[in-house]
Protein backbone atom coordinates (compact mmCIF):
# COMPACT_ATOMS: atom_id res chain seq x y z
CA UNK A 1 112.03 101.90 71.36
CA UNK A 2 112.28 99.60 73.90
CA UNK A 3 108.95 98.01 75.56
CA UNK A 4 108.42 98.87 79.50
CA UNK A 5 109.69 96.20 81.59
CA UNK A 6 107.52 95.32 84.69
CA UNK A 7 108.99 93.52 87.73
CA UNK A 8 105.67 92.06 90.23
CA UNK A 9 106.37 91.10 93.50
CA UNK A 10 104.26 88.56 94.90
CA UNK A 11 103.46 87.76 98.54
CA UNK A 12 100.79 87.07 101.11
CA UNK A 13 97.48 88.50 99.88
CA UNK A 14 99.99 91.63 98.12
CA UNK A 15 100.77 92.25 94.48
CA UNK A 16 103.55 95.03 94.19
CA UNK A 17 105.11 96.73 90.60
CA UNK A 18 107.55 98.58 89.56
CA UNK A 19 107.36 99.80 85.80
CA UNK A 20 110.92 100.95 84.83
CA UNK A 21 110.89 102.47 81.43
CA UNK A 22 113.08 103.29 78.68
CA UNK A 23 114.28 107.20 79.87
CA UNK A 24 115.38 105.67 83.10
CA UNK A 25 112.31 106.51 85.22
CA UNK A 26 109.77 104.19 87.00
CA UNK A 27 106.30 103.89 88.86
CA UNK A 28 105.68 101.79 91.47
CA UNK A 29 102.01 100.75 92.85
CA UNK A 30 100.48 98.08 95.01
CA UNK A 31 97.30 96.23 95.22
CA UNK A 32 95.80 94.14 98.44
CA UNK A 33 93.64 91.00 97.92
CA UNK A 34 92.55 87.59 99.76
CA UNK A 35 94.05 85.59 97.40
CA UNK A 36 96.32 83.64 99.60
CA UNK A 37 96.30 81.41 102.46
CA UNK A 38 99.30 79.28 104.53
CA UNK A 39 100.10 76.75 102.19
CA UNK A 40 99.64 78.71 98.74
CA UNK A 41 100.79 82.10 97.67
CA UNK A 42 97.79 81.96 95.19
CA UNK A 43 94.93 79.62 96.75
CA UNK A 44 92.31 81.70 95.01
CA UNK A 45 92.92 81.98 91.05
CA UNK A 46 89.66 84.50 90.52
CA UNK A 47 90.14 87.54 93.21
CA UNK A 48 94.53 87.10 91.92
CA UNK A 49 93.49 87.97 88.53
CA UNK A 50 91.14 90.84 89.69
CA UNK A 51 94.11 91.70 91.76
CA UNK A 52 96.29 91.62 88.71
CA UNK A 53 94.38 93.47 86.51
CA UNK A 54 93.82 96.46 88.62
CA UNK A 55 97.38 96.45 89.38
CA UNK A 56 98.22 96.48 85.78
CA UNK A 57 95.61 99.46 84.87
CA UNK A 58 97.18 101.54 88.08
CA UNK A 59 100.36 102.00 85.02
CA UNK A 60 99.64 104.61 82.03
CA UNK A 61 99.35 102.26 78.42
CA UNK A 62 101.88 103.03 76.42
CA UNK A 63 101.75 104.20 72.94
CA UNK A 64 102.09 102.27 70.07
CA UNK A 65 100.82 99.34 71.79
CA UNK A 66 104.41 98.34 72.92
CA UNK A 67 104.79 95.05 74.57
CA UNK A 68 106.18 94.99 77.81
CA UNK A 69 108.47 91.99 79.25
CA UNK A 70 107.67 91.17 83.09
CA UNK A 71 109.15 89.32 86.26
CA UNK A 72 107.09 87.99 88.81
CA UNK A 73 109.14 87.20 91.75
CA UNK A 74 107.55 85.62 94.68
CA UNK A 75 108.66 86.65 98.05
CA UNK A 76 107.03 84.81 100.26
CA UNK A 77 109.14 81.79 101.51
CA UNK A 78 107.36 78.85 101.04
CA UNK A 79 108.61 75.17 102.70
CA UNK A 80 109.04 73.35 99.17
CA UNK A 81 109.33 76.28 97.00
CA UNK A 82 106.94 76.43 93.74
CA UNK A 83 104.91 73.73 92.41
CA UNK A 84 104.82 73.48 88.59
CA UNK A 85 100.98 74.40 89.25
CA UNK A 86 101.98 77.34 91.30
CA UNK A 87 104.45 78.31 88.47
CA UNK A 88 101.80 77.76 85.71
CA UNK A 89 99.20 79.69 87.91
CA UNK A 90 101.19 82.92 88.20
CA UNK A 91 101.75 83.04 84.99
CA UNK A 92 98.38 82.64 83.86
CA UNK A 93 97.13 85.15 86.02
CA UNK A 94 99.60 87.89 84.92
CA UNK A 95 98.95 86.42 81.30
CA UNK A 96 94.90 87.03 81.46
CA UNK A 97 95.26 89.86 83.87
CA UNK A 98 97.55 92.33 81.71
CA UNK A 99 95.12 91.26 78.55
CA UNK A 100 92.08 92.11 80.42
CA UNK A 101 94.24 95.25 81.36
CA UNK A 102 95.06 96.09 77.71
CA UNK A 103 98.85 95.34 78.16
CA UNK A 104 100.21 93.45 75.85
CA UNK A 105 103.62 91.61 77.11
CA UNK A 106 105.58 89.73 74.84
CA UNK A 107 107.51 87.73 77.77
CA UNK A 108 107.08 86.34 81.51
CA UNK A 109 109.36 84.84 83.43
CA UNK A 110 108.49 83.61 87.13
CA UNK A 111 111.11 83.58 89.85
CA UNK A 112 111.21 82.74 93.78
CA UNK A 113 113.02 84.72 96.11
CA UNK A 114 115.03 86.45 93.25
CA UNK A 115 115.79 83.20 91.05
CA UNK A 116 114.28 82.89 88.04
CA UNK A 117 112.87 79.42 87.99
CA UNK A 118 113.15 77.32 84.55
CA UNK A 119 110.30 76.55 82.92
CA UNK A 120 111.61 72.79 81.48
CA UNK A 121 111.84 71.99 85.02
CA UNK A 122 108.10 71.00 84.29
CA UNK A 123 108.08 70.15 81.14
């Protein structure tokens, strides 16, 4: 069996995800929030985590408990890119979001613009 894999686009004040799952298929939902601003695609940690937890219960759980791996890509274009905070934000958010959601992922990865960004280059 393998675990759903979610892909989360991130932009101005809009979370976006597609579920693609093992038989080929997918779902695909969207959630609006003020949880951005100019400078910062997340400037407000608490109504992001809302955000991503009602995005996250919009998708069916899946039995067995399977984990799920997830990509959140952020499409906004920002002038210096992500900030290890930024980074370290996102993936909290999705982290504490899909466990107040009751979906358990084993893996997140965090990209910009479609690039996966390395986590050691904050270590």
């Amino acid at each position: 069996m393998r675990p759903p894999i979610y892909v989360i686009e991130i932009s101005n004040n809009q979370l976006i995800a597609v579920c693609h799952y093992k038989d080929g298929s997918s779902k695909r939902h969207q959630v609006n929030a003020d949880f951005s601003n100019r400078r910062m695609v997340i400037a407000d940690f608490l109504p992001a985590l809302q955000a991503m937890t009602d995005l996250l219960l919009k998708f069916p759980k899946h039995a067995f408990a399977l984990n799920g791996f997830a990509v959140a890509n952020v499409t906004e274009e920002l002038i210096d890119g992500l900030t290890s905070i930024e980074v370290k934000v996102i993936t909290e958010a999705f982290f504490v979001g899909s466990a107040k959601a009751k979906r358990k992922t084993v893996h997140t990865a965090v990209s910009y613009q479609g690039k996966i960004v390395p986590l050691e280059k904050f270590g």
